[in-house]
C-alpha atoms as a PDB file:
ATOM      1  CA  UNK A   1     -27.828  -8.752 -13.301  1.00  0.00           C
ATOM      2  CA  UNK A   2     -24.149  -7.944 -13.033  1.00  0.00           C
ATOM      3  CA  UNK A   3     -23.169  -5.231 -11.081  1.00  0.00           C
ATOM      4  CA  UNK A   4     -21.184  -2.459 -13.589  1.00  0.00           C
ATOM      5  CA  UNK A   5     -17.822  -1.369 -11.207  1.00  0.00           C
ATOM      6  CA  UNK A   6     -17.365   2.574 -10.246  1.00  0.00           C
ATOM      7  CA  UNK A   7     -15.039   4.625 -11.564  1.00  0.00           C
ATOM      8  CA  UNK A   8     -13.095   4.488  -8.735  1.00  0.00           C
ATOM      9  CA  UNK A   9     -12.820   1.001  -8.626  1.00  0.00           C
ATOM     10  CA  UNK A  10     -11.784   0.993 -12.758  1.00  0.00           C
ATOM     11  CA  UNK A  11      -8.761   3.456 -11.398  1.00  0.00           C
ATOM     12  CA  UNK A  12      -7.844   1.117  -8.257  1.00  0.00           C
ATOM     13  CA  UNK A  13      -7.493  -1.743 -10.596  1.00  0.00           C
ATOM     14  CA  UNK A  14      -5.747  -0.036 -13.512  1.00  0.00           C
ATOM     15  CA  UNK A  15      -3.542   1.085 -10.224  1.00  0.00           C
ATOM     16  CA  UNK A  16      -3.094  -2.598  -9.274  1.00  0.00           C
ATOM     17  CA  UNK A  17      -2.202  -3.764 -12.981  1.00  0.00           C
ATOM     18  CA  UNK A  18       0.723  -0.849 -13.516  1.00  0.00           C
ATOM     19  CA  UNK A  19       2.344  -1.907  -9.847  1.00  0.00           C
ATOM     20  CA  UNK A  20       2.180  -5.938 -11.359  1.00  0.00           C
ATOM     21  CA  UNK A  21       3.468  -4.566 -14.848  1.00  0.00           C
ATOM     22  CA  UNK A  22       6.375  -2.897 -13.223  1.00  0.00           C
ATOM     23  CA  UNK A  23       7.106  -5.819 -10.840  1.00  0.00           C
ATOM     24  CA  UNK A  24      10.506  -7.725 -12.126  1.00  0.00           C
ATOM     25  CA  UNK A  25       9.497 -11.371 -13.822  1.00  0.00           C
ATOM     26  CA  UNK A  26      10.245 -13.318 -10.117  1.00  0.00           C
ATOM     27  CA  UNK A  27       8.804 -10.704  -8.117  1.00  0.00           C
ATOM     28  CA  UNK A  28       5.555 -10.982 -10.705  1.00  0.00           C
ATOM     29  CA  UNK A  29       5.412 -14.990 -10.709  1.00  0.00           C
ATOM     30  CA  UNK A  30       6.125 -14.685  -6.608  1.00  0.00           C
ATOM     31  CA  UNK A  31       3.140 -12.274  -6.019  1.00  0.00           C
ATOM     32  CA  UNK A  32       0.512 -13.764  -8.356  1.00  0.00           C
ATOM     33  CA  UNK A  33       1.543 -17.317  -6.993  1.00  0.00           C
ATOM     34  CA  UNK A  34       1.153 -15.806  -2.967  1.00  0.00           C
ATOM     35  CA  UNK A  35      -2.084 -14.408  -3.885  1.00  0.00           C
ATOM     36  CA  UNK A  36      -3.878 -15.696  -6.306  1.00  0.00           C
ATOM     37  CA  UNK A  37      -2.739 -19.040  -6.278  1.00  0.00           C
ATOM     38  CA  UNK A  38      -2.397 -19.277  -2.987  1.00  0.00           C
ATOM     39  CA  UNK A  39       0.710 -21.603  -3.093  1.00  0.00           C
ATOM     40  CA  UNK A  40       2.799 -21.207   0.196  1.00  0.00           C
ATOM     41  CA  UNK A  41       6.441 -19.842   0.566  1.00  0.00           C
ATOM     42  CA  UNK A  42       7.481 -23.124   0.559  1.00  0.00           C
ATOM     43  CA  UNK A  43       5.792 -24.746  -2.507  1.00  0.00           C
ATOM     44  CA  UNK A  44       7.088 -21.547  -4.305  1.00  0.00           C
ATOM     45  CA  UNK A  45      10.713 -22.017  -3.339  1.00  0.00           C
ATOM     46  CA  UNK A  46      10.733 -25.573  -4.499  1.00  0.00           C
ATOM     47  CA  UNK A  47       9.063 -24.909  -8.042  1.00  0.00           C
ATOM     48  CA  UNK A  48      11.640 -21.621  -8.725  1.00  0.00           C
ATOM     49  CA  UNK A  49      14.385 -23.591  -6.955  1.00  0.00           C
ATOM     50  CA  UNK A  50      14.865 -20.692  -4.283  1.00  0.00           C
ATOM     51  CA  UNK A  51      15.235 -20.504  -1.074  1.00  0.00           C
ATOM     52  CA  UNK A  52      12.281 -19.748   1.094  1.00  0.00           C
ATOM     53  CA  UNK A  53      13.965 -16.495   2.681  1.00  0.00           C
ATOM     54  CA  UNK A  54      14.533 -15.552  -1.442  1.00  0.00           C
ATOM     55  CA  UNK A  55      10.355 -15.723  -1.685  1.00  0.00           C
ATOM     56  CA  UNK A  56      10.234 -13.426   1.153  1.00  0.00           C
ATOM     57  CA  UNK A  57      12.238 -11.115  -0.082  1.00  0.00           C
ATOM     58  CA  UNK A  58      10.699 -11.123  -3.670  1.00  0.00           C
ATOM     59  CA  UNK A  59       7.305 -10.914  -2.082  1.00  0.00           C
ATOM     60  CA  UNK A  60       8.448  -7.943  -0.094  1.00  0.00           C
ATOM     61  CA  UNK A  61       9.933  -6.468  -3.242  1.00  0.00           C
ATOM     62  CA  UNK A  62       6.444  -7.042  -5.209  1.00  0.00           C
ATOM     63  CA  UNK A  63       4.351  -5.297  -2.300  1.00  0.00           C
ATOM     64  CA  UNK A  64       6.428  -2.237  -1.875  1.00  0.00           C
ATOM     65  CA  UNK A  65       5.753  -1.679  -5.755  1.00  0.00           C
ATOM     66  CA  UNK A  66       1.644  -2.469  -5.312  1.00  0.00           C
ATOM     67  CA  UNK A  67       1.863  -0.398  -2.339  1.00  0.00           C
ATOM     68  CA  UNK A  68       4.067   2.203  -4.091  1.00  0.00           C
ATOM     69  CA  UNK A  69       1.434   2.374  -6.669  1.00  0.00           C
ATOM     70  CA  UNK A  70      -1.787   1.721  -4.964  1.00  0.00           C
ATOM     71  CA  UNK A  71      -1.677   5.233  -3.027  1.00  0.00           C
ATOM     72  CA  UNK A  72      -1.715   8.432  -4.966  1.00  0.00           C
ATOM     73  CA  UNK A  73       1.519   9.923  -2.928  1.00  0.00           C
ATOM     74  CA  UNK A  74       4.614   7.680  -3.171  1.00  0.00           C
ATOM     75  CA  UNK A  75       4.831   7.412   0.915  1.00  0.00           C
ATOM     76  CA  UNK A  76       7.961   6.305   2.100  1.00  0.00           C
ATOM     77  CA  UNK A  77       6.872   4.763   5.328  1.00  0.00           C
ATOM     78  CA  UNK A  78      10.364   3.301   6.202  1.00  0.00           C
ATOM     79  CA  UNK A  79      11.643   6.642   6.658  1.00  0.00           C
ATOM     80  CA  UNK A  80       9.807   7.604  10.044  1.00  0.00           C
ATOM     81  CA  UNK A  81      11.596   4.176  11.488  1.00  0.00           C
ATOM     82  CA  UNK A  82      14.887   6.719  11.857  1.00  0.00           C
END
């Protein structure tokens, strides 16, 4: 019997798929190869011929937008580091 998901969890993942639509082509293929292929920073760099500093910061990129996204407010948490 397969279990039908709640409304809630139709918005959260329509949430997720906007933040990975407006992700830039690296920081898309950086994300999705982090987490669902589980490659590490390394094997990324190698395949996109980057540095592994360059995944970071793609990766960072990619979960400010999910973040960005994933929360109803746009919170800018850096600004209370002041």
């Amino acid at each position: 019997m397969s279990m039908r998901p709640t409304r809630a969890q139709r918005r959260q993942l329509r949430r997720a798929e906007r933040a990975v639509d407006n992700m830039s082509p690296m920081q898309r293929e950086i994300f999705l190869g982090i987490r669902v292929d589980e490659l590490s920073y390394i094997e990324i760099a190698a395949t996109h011929g980057i540095t592994v500093a360059d995944v970071e910061r793609h990766f960072a990129g990619a979960l400010r937008i999910l973040d960005r996204h994933m929360h109803e407010r746009h919170h800018k948490w850096w600004q209370f580091w002041r």
